[in-house]
C-alpha atoms as a PDB file:
ATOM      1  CA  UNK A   1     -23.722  16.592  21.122  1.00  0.00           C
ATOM      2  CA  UNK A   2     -22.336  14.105  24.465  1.00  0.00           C
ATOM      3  CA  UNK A   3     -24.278  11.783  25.474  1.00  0.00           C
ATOM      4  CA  UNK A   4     -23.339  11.148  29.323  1.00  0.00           C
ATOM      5  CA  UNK A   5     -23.984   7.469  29.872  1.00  0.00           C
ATOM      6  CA  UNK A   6     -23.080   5.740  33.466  1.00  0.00           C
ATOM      7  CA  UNK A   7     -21.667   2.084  33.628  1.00  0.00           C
ATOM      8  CA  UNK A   8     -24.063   0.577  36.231  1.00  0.00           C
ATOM      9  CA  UNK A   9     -21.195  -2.265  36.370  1.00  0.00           C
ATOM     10  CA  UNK A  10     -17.702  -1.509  36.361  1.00  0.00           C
ATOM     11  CA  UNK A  11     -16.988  -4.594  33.673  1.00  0.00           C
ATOM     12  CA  UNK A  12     -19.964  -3.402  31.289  1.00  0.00           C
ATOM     13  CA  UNK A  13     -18.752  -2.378  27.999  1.00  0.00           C
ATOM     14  CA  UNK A  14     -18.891   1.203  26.228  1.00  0.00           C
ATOM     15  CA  UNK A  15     -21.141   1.178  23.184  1.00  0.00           C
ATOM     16  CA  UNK A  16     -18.817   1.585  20.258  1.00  0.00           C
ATOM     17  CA  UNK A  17     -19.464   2.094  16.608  1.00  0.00           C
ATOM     18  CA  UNK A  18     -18.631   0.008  13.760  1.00  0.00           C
ATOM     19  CA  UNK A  19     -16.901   3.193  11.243  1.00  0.00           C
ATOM     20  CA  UNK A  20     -16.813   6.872  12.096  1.00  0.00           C
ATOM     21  CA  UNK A  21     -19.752   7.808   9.918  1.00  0.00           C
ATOM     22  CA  UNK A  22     -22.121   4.762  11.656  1.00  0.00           C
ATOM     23  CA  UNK A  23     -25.616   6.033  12.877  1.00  0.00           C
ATOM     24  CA  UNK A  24     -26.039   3.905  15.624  1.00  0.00           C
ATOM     25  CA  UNK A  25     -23.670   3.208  18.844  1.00  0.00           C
ATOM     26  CA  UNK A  26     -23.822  -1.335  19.207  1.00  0.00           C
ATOM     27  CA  UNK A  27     -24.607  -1.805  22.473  1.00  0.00           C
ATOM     28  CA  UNK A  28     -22.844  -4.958  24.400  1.00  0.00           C
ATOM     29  CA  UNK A  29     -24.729  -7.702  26.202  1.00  0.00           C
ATOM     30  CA  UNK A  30     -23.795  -7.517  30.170  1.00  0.00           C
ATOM     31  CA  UNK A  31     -24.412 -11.313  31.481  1.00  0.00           C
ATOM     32  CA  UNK A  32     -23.168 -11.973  35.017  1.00  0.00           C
ATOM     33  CA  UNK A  33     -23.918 -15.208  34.406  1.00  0.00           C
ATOM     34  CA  UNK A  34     -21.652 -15.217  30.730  1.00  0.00           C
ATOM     35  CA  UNK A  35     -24.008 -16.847  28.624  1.00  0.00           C
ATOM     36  CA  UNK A  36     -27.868 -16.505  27.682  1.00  0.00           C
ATOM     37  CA  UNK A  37     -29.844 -19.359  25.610  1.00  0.00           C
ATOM     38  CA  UNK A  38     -32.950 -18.072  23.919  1.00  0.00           C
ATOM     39  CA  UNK A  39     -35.585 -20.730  22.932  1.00  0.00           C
ATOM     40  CA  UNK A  40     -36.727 -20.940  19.391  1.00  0.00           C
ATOM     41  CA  UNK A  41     -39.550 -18.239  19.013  1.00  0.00           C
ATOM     42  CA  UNK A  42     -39.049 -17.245  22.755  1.00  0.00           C
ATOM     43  CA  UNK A  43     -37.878 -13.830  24.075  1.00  0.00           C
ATOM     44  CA  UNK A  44     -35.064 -12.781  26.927  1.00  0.00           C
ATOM     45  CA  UNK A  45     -34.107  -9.540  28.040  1.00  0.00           C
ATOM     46  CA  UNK A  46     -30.875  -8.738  28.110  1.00  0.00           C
ATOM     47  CA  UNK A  47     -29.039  -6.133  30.098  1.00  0.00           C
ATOM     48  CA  UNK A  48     -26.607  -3.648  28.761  1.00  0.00           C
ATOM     49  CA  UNK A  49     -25.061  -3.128  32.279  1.00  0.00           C
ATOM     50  CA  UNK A  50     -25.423   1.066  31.005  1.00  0.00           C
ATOM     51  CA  UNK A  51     -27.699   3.961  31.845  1.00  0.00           C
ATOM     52  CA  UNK A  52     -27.474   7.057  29.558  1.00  0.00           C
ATOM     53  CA  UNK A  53     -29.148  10.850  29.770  1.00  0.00           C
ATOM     54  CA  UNK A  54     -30.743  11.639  26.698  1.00  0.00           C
ATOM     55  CA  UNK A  55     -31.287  15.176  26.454  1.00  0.00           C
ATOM     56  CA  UNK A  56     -34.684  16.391  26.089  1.00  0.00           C
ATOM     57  CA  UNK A  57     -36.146  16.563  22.647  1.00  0.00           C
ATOM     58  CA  UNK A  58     -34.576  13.213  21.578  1.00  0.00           C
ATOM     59  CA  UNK A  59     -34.985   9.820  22.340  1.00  0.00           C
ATOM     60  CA  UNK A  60     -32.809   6.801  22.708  1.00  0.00           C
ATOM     61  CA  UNK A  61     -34.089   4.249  19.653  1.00  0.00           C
ATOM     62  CA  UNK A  62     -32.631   0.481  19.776  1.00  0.00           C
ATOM     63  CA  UNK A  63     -32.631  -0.941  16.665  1.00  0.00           C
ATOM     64  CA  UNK A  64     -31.579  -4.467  15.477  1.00  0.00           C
ATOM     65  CA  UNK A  65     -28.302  -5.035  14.480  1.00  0.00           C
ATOM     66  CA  UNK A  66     -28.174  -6.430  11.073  1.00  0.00           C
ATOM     67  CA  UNK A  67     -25.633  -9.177  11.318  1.00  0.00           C
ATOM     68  CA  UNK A  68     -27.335 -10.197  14.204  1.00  0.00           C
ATOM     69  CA  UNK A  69     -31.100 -10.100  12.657  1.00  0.00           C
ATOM     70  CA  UNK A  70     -30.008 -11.883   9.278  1.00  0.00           C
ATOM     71  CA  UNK A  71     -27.396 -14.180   9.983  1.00  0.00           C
ATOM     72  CA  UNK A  72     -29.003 -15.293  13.530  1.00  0.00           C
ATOM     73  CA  UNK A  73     -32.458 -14.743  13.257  1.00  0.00           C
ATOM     74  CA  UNK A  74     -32.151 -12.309  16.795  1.00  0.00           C
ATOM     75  CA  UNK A  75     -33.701  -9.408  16.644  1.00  0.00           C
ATOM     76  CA  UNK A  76     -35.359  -7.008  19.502  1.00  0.00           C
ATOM     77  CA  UNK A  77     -38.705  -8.123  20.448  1.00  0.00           C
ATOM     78  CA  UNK A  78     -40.550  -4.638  19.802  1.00  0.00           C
ATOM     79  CA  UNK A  79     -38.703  -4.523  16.432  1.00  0.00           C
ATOM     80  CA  UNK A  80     -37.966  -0.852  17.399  1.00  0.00           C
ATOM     81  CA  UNK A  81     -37.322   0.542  20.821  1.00  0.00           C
ATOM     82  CA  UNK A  82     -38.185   3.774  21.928  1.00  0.00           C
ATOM     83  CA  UNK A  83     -36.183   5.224  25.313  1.00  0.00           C
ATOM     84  CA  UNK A  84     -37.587   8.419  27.007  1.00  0.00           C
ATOM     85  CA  UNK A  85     -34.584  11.318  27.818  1.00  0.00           C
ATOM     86  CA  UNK A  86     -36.136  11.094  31.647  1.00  0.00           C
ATOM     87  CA  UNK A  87     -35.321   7.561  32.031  1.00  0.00           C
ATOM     88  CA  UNK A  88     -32.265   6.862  33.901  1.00  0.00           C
ATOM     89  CA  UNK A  89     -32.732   2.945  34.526  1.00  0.00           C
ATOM     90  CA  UNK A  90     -30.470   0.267  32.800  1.00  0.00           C
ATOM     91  CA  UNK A  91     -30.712  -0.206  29.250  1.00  0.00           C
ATOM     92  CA  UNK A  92     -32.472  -3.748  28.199  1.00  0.00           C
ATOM     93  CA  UNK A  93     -32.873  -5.439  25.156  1.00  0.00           C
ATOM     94  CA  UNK A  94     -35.423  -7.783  24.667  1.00  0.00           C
ATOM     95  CA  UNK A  95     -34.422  -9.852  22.141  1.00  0.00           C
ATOM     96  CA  UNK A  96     -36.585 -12.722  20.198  1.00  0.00           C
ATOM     97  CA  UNK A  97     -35.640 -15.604  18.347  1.00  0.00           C
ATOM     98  CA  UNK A  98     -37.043 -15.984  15.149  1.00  0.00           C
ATOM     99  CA  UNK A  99     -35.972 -19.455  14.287  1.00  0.00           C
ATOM    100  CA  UNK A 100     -36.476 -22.591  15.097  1.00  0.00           C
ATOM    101  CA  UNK A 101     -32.991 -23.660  16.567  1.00  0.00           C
ATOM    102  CA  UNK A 102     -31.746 -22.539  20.088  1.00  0.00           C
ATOM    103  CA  UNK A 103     -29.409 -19.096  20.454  1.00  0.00           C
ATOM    104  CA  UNK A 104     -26.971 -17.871  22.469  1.00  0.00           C
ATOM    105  CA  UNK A 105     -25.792 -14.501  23.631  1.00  0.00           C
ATOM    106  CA  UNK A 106     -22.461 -14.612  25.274  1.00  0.00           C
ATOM    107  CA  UNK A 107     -21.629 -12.007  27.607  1.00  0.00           C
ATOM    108  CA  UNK A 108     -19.676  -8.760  25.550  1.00  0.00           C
ATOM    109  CA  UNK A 109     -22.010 -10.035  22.019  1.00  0.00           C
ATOM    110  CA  UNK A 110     -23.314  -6.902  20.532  1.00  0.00           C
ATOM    111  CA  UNK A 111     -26.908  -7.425  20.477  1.00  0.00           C
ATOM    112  CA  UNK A 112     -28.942  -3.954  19.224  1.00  0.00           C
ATOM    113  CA  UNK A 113     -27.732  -0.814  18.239  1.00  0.00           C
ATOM    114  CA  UNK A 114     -28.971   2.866  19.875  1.00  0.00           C
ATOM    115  CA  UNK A 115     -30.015   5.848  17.560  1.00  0.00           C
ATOM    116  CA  UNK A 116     -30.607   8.888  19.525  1.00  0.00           C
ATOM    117  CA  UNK A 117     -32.835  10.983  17.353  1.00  0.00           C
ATOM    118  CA  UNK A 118     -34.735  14.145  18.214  1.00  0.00           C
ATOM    119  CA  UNK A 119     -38.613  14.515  17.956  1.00  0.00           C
ATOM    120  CA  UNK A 120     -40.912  17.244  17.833  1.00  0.00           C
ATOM    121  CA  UNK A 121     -42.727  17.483  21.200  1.00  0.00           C
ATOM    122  CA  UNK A 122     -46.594  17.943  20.518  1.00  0.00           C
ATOM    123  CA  UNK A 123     -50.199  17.322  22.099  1.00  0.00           C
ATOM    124  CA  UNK A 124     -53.214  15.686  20.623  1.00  0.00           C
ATOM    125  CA  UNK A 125     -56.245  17.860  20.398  1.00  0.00           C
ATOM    126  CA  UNK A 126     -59.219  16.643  20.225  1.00  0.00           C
ATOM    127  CA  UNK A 127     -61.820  17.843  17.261  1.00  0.00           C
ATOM    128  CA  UNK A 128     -65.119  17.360  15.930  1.00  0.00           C
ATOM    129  CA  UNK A 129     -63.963  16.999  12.067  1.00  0.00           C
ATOM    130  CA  UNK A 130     -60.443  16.498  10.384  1.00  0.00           C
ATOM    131  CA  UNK A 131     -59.405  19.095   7.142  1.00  0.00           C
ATOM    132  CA  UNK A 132     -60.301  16.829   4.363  1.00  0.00           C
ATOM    133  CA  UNK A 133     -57.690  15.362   2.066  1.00  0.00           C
ATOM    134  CA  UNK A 134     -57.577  13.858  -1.991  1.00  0.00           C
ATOM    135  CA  UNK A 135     -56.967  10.329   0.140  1.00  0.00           C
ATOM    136  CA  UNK A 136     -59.133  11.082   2.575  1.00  0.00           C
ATOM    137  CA  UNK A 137     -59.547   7.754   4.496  1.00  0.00           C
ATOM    138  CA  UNK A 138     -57.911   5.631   1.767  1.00  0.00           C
ATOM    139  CA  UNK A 139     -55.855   2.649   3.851  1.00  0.00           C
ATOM    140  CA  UNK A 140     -53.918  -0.391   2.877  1.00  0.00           C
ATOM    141  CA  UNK A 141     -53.429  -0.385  -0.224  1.00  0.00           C
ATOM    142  CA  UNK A 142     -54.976   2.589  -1.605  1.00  0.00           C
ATOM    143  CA  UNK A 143     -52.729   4.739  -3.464  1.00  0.00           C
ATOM    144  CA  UNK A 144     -51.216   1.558  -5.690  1.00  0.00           C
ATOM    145  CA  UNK A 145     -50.582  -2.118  -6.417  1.00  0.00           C
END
C-alpha cells in the first residue's frame, strides 16, 4: 500500500523507519523556531511540518516512541492518537512531560511514531436488551486476581 504524504514545508523531514520490518514510520519534529522546552508535567504540540492521505478504511495511529517515553519521560499527551483518512491538515503531536525536570525537542528529534491500521467501519444501534453473556456485566477485576 503508498501512503501519499505532502511536505507542508519544504525543510520538513520524511518519516523514516528504524529496520525494514518496523511497524511504525518515526515522525520528525518541524520547529521553525529550532528548539521547544516542555515544562515538567506540561504539554506542547508539536508540528510534523507533513500532511498524509490515509486511505479509507484505515487510520493514521501516533504512538509513543519508546526511547523517547522511557529514557525521557515524553510521551504523546492522548497516549494514543487516532487520525481520520479525510483529514488532510498537518500532523501534530502533543507531547507531555512526565517528569519533573524541563525537556527539549530540537527541531529534526523524532518525537511519535505513525501506525496506519485498518478498521472495520460500523454503526451503533440502539436496543432495548443486550444477548446475555457467562460475564455478563462483570468489570474490573472480574474474571481474576
Amino acid at each position: 500500500m503508498k501512503i501519499k504524504m505532502k511536505k507542508l514545508n519544504s525543510n520538513a523531514m520524511m518519516p523514516s523507519r528504524g529496520s525494514e520490518k518496523a511497524a511504525g514510520y518515526d515522525l520528525y519534529a518541524y520547529i521553525e523556531n529550532e528548539i521547544i522546552e516542555i515544562k515538567p508535567h506540561d504539554t506542547i504540540k508539536v508540528g510534523t511540518g507533513l500532511s498524509f492521505e490515509i486511505p479509507d478504511g484505515y487510520f493514521g495511529a501516533i504512538f509513543a516512541r519508546s526511547g523517547l517515553a522511557a529514557n525521557q519521560g515524553v510521551r504523546p499527551a492522548n497516549c494514543v492518537g487516532v487520525i481520520d483518512s479525510d483529514y488532510r491538515g498537518e500532523y501534530i503531536v502533543p507531547l507531555h512531560n512526565d517528569t519533573n525536570e524541563s525537556r527539549i525537542i530540537t527541531n529534526g528529534d523524532r518525537i511519535a511514531q505513525l501506525i496506519v491500521m485498518p478498521y472495520l467501519d460500523s454503526e451503533i444501534e440502539e436496543v432495548d436488551e443486550l444477548n446475555q453473556t457467562s460475564r455478563d456485566v462483570g468489570g474490573f477485576g472480574s474474571t481474576g486476581k
